[in-house]
PDB file of N, CA and C in Angstrom:
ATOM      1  N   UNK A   1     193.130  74.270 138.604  1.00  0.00           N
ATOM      2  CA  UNK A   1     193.169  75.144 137.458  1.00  0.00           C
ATOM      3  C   UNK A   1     191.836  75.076 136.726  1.00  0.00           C
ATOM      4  N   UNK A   2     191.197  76.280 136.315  1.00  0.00           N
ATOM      5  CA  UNK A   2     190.064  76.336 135.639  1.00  0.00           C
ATOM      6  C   UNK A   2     190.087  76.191 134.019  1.00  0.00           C
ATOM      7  N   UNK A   3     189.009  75.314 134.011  1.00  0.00           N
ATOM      8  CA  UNK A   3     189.758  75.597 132.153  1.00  0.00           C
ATOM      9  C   UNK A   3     188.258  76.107 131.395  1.00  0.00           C
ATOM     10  N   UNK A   4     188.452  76.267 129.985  1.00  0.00           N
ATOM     11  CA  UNK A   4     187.293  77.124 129.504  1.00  0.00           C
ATOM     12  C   UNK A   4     185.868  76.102 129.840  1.00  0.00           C
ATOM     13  N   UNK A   5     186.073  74.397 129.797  1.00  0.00           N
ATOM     14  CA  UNK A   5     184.418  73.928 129.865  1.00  0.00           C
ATOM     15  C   UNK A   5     184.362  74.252 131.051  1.00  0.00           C
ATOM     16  N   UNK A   6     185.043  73.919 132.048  1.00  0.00           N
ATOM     17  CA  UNK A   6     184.532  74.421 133.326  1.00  0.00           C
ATOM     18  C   UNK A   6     184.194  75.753 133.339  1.00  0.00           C
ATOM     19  N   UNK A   7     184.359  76.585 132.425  1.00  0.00           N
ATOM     20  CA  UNK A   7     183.651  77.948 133.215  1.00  0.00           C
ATOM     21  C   UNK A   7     182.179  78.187 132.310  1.00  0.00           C
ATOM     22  N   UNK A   8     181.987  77.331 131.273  1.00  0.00           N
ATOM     23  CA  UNK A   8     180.562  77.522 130.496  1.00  0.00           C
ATOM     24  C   UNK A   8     180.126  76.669 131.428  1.00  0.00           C
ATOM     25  N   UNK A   9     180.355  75.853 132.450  1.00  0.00           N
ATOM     26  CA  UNK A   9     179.487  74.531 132.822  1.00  0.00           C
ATOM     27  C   UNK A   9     178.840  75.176 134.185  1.00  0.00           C
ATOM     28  N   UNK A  10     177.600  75.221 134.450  1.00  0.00           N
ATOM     29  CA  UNK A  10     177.141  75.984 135.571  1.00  0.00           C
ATOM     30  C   UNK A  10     175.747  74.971 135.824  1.00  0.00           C
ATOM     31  N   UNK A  11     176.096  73.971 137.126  1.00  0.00           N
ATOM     32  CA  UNK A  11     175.671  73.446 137.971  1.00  0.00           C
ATOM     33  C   UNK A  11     174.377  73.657 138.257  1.00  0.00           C
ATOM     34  N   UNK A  12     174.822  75.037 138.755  1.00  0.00           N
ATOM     35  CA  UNK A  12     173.230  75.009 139.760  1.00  0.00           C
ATOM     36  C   UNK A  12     172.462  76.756 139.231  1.00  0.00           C
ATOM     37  N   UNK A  13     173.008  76.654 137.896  1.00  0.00           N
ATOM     38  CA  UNK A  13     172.365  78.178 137.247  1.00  0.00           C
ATOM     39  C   UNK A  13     170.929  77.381 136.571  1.00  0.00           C
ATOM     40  N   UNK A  14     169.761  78.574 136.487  1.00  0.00           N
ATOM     41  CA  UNK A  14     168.482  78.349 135.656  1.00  0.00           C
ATOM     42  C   UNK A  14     169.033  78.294 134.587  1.00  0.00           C
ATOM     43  N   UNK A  15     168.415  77.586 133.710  1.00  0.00           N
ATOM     44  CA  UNK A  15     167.756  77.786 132.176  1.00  0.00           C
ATOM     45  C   UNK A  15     167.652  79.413 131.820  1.00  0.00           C
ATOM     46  N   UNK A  16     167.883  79.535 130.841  1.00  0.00           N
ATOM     47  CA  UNK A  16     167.568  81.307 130.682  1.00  0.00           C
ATOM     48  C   UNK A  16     166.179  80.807 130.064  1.00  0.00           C
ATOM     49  N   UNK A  17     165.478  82.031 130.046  1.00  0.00           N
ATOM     50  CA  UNK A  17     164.121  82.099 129.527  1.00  0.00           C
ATOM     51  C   UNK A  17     163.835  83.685 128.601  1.00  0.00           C
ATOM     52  N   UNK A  18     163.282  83.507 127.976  1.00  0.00           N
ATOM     53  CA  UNK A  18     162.628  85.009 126.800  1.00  0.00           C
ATOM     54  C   UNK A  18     161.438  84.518 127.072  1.00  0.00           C
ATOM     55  N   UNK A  19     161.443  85.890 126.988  1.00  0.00           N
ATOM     56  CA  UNK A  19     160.293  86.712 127.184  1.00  0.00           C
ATOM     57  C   UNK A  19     159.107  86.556 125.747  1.00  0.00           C
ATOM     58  N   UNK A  20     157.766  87.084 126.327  1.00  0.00           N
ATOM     59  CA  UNK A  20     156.564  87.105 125.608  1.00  0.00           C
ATOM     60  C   UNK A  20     157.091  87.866 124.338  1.00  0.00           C
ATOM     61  N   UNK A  21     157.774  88.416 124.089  1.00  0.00           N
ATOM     62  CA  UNK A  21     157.888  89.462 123.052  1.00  0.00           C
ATOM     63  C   UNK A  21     158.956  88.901 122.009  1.00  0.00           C
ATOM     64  N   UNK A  22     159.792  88.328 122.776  1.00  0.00           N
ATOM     65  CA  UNK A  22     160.874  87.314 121.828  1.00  0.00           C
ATOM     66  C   UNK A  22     160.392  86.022 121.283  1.00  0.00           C
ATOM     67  N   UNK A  23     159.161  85.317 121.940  1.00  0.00           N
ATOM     68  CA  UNK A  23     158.850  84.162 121.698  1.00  0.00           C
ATOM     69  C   UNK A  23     158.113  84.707 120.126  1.00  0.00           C
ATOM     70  N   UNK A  24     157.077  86.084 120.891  1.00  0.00           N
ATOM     71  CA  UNK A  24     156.256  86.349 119.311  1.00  0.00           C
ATOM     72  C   UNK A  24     157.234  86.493 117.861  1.00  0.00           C
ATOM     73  N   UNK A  25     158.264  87.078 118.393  1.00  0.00           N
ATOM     74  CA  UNK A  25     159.104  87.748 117.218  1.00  0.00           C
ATOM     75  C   UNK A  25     159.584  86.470 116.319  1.00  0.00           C
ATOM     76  N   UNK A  26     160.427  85.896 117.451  1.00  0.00           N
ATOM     77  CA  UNK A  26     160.772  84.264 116.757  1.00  0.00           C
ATOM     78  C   UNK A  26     159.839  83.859 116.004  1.00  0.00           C
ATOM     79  N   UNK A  27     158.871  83.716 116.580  1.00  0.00           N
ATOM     80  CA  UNK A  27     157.414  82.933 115.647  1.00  0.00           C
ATOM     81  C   UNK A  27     157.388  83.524 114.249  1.00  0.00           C
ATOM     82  N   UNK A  28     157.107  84.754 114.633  1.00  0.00           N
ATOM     83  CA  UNK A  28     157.054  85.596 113.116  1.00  0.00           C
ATOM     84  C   UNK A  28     158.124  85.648 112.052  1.00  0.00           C
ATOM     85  N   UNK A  29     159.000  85.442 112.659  1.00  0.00           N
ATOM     86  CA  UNK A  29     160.350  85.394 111.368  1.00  0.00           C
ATOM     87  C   UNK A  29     160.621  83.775 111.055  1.00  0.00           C
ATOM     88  N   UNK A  30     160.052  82.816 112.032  1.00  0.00           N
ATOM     89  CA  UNK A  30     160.327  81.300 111.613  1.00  0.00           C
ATOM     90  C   UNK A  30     158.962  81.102 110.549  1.00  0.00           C
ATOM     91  N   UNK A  31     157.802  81.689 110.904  1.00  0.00           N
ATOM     92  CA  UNK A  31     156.907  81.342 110.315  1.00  0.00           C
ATOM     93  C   UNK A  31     157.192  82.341 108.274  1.00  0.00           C
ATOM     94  N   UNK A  32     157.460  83.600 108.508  1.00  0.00           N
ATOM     95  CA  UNK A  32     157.995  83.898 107.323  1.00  0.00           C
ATOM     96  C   UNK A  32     159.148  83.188 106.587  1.00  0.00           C
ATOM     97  N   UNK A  33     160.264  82.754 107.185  1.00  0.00           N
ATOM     98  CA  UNK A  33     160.789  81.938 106.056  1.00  0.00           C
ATOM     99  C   UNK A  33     160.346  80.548 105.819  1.00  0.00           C
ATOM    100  N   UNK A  34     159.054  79.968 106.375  1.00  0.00           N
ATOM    101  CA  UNK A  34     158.743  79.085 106.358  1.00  0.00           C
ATOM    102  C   UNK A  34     157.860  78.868 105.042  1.00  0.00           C
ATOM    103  N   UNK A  35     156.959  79.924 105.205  1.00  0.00           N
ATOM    104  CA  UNK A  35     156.210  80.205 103.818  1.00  0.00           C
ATOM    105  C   UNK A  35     156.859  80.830 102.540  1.00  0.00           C
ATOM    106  N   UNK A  36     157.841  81.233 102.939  1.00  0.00           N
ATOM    107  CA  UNK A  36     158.985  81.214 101.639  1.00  0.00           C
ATOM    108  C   UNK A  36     159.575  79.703 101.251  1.00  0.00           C
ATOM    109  N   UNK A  37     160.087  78.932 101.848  1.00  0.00           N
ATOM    110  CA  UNK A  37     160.183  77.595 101.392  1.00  0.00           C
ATOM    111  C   UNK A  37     158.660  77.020 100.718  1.00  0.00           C
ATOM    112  N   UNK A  38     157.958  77.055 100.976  1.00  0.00           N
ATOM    113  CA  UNK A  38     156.994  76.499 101.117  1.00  0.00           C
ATOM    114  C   UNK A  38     156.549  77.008  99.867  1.00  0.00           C
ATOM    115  N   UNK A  39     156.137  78.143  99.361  1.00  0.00           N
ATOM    116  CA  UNK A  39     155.945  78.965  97.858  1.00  0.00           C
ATOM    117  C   UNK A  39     156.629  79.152  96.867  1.00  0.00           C
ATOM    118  N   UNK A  40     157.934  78.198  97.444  1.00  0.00           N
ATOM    119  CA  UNK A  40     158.725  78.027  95.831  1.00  0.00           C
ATOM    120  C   UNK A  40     158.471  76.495  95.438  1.00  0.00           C
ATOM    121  N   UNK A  41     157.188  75.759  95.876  1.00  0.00           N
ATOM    122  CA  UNK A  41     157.172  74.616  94.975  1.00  0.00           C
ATOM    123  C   UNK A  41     158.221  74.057  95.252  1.00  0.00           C
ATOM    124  N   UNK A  42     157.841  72.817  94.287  1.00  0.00           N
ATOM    125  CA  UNK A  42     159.048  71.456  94.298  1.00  0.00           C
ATOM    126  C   UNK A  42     159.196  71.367  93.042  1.00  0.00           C
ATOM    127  N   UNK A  43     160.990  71.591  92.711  1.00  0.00           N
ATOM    128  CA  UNK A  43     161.502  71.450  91.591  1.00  0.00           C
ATOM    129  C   UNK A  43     161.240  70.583  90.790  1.00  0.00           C
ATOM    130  N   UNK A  44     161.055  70.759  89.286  1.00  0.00           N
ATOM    131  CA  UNK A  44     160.249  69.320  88.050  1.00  0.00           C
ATOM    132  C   UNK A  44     161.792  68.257  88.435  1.00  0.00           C
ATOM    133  N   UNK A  45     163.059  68.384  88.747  1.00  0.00           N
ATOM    134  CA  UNK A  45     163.641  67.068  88.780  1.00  0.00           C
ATOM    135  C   UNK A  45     162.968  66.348  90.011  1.00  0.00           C
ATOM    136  N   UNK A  46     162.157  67.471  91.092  1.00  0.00           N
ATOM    137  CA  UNK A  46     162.291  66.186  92.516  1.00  0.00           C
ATOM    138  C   UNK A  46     160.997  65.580  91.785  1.00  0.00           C
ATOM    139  N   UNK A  47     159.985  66.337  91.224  1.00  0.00           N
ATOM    140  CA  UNK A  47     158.478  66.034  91.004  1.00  0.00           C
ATOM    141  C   UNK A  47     158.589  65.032  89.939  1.00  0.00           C
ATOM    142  N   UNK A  48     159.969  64.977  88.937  1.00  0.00           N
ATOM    143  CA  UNK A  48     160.029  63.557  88.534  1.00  0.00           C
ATOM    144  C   UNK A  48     160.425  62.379  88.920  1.00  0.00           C
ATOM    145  N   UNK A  49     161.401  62.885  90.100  1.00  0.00           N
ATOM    146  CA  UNK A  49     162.002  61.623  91.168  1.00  0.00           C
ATOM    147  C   UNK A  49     160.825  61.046  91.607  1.00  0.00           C
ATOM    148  N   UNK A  50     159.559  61.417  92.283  1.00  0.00           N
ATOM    149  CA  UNK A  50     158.746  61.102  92.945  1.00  0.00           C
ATOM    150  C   UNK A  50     158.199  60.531  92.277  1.00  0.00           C
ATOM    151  N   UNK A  51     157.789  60.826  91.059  1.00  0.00           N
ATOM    152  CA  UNK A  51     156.836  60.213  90.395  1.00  0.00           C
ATOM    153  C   UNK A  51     157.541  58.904  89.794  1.00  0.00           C
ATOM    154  N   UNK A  52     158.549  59.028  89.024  1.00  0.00           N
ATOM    155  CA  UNK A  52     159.070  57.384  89.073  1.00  0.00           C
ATOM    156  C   UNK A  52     159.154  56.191  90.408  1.00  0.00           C
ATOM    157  N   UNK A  53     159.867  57.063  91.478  1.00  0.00           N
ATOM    158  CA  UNK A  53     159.309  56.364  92.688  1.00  0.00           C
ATOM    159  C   UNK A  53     158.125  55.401  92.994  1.00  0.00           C
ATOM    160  N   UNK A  54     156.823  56.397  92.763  1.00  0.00           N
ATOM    161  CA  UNK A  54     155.895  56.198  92.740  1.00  0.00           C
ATOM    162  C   UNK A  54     155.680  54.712  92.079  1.00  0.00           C
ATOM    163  N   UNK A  55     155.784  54.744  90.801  1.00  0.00           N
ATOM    164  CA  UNK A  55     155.732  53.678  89.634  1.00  0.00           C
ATOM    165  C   UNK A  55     155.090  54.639  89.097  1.00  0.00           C
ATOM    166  N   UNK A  56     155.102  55.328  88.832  1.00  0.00           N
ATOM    167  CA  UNK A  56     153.906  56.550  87.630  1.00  0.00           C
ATOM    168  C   UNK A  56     155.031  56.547  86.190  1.00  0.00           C
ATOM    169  N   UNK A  57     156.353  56.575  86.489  1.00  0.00           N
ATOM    170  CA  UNK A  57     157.418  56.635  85.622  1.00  0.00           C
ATOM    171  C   UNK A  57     157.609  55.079  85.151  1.00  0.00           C
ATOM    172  N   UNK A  58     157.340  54.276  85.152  1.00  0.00           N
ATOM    173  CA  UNK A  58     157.346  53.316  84.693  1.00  0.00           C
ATOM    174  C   UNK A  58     157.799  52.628  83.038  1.00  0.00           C
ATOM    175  N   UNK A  59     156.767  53.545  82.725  1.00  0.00           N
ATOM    176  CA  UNK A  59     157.022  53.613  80.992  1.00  0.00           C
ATOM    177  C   UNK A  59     158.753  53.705  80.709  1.00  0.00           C
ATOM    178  N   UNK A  60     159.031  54.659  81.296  1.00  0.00           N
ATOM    179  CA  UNK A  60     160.618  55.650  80.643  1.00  0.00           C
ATOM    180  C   UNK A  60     161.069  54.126  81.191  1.00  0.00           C
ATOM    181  N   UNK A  61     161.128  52.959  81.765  1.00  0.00           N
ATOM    182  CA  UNK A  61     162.181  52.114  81.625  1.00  0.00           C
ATOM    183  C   UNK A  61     162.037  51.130  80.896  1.00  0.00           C
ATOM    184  N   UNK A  62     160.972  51.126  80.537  1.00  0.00           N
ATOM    185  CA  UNK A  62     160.501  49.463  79.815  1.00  0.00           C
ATOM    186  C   UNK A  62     161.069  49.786  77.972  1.00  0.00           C
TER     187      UNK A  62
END
């Protein structure tokens, strides 16, 4: 009896592969939301986490 992993499970099939045109496209839409993360800065709570981290925050406990 066949059951569903056995029929996704394929032995002796290739790897699929994309093409020149899918690799570019991917690139271009990973690289755009990338520079959207990237241009909203780091929020003043993480940029104060860090900086106490640091020891720069030091003062606020003493």
């Amino acid at each position: 009896m066949e059951t569903a992993a056995s029929r996704t499970k394929k032995t002796d099939s290739k790897p699929a592969k994309l093409g020149r045109e899918v690799h570019a496209r991917l690139g271009q839409q990973l690289r755009a939301m990338y520079d959207d993360v990237v241009n909203q800065g780091v929020p003043d709570r993480f940029a104060d986490l860090i900086s106490r981290i640091d020891g720069n925050g030091n003062k606020d406990r003493q």
